[in-house]
N, C-alpha and C. Protein backbone atom coordinates (compact mmCIF):
# COMPACT_ATOMS: atom_id res chain seq x y z
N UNK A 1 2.38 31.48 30.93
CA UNK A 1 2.92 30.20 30.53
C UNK A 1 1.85 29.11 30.59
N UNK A 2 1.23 29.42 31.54
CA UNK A 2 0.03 28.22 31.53
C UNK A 2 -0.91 28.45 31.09
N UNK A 3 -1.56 29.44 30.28
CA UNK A 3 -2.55 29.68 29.48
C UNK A 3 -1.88 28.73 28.32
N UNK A 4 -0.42 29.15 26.98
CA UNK A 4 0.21 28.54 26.74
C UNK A 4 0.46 27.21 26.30
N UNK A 5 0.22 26.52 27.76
CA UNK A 5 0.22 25.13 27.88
C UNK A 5 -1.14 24.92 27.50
N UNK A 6 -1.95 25.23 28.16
CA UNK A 6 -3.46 24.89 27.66
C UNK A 6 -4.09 24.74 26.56
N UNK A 7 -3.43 26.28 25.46
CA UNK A 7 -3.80 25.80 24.23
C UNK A 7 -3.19 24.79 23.45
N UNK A 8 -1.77 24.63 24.27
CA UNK A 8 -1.29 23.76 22.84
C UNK A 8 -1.56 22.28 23.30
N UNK A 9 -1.79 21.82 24.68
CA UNK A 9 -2.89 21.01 25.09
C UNK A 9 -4.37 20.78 24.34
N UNK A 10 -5.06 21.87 24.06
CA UNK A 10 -6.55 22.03 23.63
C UNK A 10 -6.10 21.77 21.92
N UNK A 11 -5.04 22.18 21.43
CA UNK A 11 -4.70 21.81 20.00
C UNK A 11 -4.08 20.44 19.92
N UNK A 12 -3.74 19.86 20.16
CA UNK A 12 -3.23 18.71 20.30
C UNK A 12 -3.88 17.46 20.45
N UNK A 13 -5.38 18.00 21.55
CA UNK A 13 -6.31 16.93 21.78
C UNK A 13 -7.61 16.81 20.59
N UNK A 14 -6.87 18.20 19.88
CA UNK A 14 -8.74 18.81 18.57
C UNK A 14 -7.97 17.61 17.68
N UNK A 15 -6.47 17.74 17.53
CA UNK A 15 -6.28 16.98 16.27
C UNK A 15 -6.20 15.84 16.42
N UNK A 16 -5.72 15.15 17.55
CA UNK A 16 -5.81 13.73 17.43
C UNK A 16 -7.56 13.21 17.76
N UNK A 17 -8.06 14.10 18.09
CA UNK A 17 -10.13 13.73 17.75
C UNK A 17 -10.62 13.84 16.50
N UNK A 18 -9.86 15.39 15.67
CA UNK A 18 -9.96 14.63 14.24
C UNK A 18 -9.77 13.56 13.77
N UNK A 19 -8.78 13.17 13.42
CA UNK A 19 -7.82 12.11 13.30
C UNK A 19 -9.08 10.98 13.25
N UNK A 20 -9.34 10.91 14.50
CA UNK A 20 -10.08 9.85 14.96
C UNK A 20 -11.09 9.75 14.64
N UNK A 21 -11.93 10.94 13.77
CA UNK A 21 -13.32 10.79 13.44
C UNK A 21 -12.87 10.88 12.05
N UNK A 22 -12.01 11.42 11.04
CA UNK A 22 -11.65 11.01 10.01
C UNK A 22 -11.51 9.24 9.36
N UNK A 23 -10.81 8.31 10.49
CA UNK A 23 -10.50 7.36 10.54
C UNK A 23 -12.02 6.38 10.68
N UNK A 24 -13.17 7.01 11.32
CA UNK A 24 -14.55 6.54 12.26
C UNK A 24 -15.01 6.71 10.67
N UNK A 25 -15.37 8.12 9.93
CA UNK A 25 -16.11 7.98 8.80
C UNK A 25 -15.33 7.49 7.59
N UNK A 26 -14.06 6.75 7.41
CA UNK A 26 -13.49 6.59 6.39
C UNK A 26 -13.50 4.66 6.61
N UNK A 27 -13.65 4.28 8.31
CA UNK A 27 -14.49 3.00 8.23
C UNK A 27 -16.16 3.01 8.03
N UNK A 28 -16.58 3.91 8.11
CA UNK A 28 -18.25 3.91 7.69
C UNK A 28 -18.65 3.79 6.24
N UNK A 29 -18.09 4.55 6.05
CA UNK A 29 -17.60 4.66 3.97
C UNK A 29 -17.17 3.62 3.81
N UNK A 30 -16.61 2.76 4.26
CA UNK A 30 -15.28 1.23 3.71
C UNK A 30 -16.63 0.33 3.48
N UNK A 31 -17.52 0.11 4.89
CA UNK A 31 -18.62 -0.54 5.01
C UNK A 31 -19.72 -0.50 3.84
N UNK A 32 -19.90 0.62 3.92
CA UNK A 32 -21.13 0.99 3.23
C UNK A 32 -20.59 1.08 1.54
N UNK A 33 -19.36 1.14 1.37
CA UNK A 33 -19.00 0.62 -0.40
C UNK A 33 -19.07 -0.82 -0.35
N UNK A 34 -18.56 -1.55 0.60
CA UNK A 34 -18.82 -3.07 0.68
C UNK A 34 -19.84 -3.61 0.28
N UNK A 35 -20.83 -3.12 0.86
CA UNK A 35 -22.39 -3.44 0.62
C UNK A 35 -23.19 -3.00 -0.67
N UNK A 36 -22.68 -1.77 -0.32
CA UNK A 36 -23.17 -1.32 -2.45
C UNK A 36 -22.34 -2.26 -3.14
N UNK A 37 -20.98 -3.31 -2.86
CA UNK A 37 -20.60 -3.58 -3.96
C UNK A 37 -21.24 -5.06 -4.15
N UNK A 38 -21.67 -5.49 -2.86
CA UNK A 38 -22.20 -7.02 -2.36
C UNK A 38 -23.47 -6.77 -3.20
N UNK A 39 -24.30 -5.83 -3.74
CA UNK A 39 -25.52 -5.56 -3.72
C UNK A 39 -25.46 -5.74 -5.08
N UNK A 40 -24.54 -4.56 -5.79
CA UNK A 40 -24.13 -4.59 -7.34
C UNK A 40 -24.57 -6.29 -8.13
N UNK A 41 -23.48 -6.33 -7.11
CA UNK A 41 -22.89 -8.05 -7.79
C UNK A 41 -24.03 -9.41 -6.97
N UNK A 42 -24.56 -9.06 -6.56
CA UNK A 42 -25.85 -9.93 -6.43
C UNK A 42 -26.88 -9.57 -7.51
N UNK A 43 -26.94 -8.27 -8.29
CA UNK A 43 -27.99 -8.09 -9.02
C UNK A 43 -27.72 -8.07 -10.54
N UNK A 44 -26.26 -8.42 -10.36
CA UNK A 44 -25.90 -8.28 -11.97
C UNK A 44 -26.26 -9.97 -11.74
N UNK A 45 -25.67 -10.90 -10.81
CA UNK A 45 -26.05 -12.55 -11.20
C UNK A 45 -26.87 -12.78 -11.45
N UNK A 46 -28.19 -12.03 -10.57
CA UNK A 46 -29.64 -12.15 -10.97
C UNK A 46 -30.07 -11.69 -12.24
N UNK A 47 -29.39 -10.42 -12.87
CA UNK A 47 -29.72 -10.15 -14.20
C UNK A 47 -29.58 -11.16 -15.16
N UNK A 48 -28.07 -12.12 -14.94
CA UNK A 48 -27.21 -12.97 -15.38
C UNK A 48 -28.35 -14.17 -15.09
N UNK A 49 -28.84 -14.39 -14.28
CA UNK A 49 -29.61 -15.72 -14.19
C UNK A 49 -31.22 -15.90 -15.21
N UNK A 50 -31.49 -14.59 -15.35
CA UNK A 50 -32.82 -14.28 -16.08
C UNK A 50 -32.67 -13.63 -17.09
N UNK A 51 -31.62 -13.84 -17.90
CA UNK A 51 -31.33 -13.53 -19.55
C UNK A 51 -31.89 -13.79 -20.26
N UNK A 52 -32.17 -15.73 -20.48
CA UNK A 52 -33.06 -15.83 -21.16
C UNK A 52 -34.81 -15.43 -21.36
N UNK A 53 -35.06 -14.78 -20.29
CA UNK A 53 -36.63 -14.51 -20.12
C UNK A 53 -36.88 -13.12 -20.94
N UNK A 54 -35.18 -12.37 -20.81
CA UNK A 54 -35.68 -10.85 -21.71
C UNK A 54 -35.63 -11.03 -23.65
N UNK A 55 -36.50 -10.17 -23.79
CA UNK A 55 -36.64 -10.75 -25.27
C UNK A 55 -35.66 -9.87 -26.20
N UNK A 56 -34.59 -9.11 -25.55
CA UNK A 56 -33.87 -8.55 -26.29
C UNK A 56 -32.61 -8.90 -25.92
N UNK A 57 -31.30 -9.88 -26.13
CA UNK A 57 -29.81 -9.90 -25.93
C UNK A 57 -29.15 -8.91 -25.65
N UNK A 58 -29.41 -7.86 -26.24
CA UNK A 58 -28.39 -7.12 -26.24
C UNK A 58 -29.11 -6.08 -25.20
N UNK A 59 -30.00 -5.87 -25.34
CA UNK A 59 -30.58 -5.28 -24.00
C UNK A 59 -30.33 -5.55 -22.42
N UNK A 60 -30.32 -6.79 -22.45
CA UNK A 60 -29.84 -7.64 -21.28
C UNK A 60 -28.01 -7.92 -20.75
N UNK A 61 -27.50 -7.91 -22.22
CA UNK A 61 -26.11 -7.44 -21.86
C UNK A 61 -25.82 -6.16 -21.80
N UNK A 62 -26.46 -5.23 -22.53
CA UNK A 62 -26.01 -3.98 -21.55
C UNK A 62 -26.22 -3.80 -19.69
N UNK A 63 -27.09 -3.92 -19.64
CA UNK A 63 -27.65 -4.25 -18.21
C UNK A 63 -26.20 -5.30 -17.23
N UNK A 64 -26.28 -6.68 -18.07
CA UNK A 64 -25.06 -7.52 -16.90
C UNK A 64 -23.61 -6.40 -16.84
N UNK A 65 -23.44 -6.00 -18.10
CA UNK A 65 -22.31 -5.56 -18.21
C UNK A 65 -21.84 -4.26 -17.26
N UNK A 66 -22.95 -3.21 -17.38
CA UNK A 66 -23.14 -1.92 -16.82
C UNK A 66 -22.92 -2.66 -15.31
N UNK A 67 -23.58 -3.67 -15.04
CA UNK A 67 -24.09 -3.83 -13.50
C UNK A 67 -22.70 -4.73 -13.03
N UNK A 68 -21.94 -5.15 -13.82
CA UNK A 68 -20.24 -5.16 -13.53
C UNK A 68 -19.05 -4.19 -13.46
N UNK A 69 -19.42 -3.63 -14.59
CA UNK A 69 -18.74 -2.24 -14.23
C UNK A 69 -18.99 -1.28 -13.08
N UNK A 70 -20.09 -1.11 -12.62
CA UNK A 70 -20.28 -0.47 -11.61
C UNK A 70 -19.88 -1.42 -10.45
N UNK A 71 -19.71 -2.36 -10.25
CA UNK A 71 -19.38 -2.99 -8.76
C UNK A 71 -17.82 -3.16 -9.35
N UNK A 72 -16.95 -2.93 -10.53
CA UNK A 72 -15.65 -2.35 -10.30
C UNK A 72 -15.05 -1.18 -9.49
N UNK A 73 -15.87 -0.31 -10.18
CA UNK A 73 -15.96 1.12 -9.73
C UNK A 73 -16.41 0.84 -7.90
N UNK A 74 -17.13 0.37 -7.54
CA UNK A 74 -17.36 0.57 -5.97
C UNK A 74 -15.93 0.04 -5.70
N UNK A 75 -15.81 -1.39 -6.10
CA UNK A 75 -13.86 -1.79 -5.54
C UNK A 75 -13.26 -0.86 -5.66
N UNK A 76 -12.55 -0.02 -6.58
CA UNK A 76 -11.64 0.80 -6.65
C UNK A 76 -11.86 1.92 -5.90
N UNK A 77 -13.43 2.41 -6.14
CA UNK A 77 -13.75 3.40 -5.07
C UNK A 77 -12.98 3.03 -3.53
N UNK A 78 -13.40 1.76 -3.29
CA UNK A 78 -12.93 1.13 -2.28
C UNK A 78 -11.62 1.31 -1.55
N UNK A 79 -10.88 0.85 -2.53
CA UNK A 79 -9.42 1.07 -2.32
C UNK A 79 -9.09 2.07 -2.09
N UNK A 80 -9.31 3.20 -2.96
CA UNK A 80 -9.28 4.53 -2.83
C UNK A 80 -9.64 4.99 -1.49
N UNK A 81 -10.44 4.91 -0.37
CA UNK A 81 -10.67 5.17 0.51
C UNK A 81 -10.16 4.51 1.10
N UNK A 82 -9.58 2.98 1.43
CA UNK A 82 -8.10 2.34 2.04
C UNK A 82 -7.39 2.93 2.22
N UNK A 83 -6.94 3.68 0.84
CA UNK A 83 -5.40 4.30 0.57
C UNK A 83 -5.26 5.35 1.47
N UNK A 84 -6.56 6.08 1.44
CA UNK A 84 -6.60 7.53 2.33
C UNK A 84 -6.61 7.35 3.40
N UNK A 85 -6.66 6.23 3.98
CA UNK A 85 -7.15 5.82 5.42
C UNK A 85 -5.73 5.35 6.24
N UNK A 86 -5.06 4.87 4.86
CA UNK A 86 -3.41 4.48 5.25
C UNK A 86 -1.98 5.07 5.49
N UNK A 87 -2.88 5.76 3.99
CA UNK A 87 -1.05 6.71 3.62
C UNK A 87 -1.27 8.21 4.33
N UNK A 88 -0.02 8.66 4.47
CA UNK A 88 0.88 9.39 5.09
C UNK A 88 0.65 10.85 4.13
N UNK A 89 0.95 10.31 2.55
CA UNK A 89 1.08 11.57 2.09
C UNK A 89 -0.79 11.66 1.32
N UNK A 90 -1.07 12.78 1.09
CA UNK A 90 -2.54 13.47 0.17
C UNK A 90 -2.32 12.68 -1.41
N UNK A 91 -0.83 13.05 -1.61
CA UNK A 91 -0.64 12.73 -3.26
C UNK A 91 -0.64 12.04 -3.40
N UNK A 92 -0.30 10.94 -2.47
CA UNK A 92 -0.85 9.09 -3.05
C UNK A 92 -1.74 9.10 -3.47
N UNK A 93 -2.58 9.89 -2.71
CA UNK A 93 -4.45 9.23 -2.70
C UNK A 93 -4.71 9.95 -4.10
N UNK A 94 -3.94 10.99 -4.66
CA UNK A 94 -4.72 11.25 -6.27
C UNK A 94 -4.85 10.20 -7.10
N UNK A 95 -3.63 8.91 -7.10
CA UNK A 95 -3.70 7.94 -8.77
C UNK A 95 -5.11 7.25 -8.33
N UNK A 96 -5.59 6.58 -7.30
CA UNK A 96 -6.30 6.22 -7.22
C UNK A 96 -7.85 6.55 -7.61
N UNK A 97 -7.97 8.42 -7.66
CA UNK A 97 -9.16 8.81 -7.80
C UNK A 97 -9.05 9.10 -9.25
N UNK A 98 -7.66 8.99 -9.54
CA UNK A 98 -7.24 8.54 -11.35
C UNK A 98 -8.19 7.81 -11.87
N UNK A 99 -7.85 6.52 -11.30
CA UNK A 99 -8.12 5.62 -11.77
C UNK A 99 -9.23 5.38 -11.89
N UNK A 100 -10.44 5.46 -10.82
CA UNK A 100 -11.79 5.17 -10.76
C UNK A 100 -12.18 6.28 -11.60
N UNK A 101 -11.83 7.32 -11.62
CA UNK A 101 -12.40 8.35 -12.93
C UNK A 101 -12.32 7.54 -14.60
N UNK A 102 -10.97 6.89 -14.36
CA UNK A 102 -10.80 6.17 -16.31
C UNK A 102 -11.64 5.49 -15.96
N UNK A 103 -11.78 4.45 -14.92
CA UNK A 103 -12.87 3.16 -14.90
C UNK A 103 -14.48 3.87 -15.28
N UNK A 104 -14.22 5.12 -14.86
CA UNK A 104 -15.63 4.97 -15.01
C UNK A 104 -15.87 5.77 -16.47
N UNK A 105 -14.81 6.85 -17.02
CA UNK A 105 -15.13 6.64 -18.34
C UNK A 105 -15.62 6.01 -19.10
N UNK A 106 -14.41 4.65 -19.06
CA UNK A 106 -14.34 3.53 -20.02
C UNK A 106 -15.76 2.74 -20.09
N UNK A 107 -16.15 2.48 -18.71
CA UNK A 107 -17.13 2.40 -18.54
C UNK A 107 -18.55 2.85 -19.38
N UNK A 108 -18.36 4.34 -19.24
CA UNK A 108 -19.32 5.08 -20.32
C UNK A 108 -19.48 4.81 -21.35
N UNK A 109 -18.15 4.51 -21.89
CA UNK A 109 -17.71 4.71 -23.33
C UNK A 109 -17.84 3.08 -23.78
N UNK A 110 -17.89 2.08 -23.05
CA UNK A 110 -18.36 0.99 -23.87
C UNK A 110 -19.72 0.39 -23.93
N UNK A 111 -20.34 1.23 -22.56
CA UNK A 111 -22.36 1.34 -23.02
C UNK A 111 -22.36 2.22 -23.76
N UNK A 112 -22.16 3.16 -24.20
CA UNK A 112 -22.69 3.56 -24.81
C UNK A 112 -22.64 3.37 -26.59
N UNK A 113 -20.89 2.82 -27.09
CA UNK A 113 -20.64 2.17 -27.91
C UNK A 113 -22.17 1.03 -28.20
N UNK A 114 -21.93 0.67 -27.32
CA UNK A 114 -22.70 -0.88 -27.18
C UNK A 114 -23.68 -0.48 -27.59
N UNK A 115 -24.37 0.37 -26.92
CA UNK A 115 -26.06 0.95 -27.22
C UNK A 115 -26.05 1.64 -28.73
N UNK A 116 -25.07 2.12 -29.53
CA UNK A 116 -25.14 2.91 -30.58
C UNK A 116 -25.19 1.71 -31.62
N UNK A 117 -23.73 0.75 -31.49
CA UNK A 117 -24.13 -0.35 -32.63
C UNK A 117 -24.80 -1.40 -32.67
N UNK A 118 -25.55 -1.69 -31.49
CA UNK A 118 -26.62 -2.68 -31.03
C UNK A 118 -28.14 -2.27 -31.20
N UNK A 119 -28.77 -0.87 -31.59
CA UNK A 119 -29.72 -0.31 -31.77
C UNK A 119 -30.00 -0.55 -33.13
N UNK A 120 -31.49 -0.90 -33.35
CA UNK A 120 -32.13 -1.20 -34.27
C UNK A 120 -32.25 0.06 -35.44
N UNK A 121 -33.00 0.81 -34.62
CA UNK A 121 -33.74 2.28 -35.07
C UNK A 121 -32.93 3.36 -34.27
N UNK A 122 -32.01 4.23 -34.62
CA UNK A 122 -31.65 5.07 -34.27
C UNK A 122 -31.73 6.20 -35.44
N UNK A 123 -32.68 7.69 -34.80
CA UNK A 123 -32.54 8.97 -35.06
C UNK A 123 -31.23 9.33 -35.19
N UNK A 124 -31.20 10.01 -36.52
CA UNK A 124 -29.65 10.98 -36.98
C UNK A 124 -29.31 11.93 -35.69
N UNK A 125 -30.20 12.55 -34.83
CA UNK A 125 -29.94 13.77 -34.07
C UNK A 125 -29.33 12.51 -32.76
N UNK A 126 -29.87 11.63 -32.77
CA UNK A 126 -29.09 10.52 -31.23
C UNK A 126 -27.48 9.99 -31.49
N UNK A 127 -27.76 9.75 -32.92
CA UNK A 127 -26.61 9.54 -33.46
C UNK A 127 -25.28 10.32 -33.14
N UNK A 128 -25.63 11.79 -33.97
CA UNK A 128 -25.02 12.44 -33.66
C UNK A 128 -24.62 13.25 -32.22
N UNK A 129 -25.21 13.20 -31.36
CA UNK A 129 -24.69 13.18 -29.83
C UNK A 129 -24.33 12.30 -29.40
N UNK A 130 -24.40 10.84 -29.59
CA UNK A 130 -23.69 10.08 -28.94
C UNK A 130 -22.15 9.73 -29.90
N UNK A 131 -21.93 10.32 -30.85
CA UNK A 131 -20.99 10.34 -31.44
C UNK A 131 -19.94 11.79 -30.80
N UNK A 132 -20.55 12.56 -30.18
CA UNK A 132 -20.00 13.55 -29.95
C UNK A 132 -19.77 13.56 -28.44
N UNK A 133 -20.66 12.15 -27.96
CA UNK A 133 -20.05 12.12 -26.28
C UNK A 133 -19.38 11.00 -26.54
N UNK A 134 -19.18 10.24 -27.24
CA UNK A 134 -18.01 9.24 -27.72
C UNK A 134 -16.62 10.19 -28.18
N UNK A 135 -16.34 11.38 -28.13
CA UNK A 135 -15.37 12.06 -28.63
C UNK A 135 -15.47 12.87 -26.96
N UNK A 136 -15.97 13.19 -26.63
CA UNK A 136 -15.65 13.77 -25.49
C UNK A 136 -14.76 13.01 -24.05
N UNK A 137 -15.61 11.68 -23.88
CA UNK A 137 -15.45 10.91 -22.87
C UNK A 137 -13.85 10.10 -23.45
N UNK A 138 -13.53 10.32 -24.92
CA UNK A 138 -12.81 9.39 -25.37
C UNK A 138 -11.28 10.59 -25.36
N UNK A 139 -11.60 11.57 -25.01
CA UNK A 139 -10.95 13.27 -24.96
C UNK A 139 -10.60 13.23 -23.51
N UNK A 140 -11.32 12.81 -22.69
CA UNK A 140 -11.33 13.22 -21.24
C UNK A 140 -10.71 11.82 -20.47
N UNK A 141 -10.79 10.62 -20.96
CA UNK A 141 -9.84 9.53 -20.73
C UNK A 141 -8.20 9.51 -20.93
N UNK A 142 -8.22 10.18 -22.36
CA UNK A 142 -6.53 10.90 -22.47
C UNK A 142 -6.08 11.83 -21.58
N UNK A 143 -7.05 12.67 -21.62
CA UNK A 143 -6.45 13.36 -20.77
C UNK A 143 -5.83 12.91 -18.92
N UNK A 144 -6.91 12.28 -18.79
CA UNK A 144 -6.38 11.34 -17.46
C UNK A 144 -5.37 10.37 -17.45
N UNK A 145 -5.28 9.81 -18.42
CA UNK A 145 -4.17 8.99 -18.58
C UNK A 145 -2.88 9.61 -18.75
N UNK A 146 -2.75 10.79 -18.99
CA UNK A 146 -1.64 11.70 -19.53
C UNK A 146 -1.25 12.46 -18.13
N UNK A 147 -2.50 12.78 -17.15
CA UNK A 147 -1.89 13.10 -15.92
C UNK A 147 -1.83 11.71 -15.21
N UNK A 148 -2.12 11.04 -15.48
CA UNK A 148 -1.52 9.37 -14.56
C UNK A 148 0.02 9.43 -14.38
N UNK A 149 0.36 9.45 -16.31
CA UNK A 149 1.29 9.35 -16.29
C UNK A 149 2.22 9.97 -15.99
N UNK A 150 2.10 11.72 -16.31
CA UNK A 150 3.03 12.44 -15.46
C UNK A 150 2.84 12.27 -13.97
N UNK A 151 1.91 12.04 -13.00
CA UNK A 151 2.43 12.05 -11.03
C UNK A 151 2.84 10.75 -11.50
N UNK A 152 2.58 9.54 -12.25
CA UNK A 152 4.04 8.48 -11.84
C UNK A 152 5.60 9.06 -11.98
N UNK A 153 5.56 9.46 -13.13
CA UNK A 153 7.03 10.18 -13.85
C UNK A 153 7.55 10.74 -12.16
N UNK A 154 6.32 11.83 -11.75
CA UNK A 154 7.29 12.97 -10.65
C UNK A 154 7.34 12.31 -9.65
N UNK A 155 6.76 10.91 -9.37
CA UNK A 155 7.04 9.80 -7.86
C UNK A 155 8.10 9.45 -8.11
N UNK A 156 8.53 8.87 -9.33
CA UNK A 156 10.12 7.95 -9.26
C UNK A 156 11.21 9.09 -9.26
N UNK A 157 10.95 9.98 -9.91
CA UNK A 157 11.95 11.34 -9.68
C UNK A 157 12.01 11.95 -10.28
């Protein structure tokens, strides 16, 4: 009986130390997206402040733009690791890694738009791959949105 007791003592104390170091690296991670996102968005203003010095516009808005989108993506990343840190159930925490996946599609998909009809001189062979990762990324956003929408459908009932 008292061996028994011991393990389910020795199991009891493993999981609430998990627990606790789950909770230790999921505030280390909270921190350290904070700062990548403080960092992002200090360097897109600076991009933003020295626009006029680059001699190409549209070169320079790809750059502010990219360097906004990515300090979205750290927020949501963000949250996303909140959520896990909060909720109760695993399946919450999927819409969230939903979501930062479309963000970061969309993301893709409007530099690279940007870069295709903003280019001076573009090769037929660039063309045609970025026309064909414009069909992919634009393939793989539906598809996420289509499982968004079914785990909302199976949350309400």
């Amino acid at each position: 009986m008292k061996n028994h007791l011991d393990f389910k003592s020795l199991q009891i104390f493993s999981k609430l130390f998990l627990l606790k170091a789950e909770e230790i690296g999921y505030f280390v991670i909270s921190i350290g997206l904070l700062i990548g996102f403080a960092l992002v968005v200090f360097d897109a203003f600076k991009t933003l402040f020295f626009v006029p010095s680059y001699k190409d516009f549209t070169q320079s808005s790809i750059l502010i733009l990219d360097k906004f989108l990515i300090a979205l993506i750290f927020l949501e990343i963000f949250y996303t690791v909140q959520i896990a840190l909060l909720e109760e159930s695993a399946i919450k925490c999927v819409e969230p890694f939903l979501l930062v996946a479309i963000t970061a599609l969309i993301r893709r998909l409007l530099i690279l738009s940007f870069e295709v009809s903003h280019s001076k001189e573009l090769p037929v062979e660039k063309i045609k791959y970025a026309l064909i990762e414009l069909l992919e990324v634009g393939f793989l956003i539906l598809l996420l949105l289509a499982g968004l929408i079914v785990l909302r459908k199976m949350r309400r009932g």
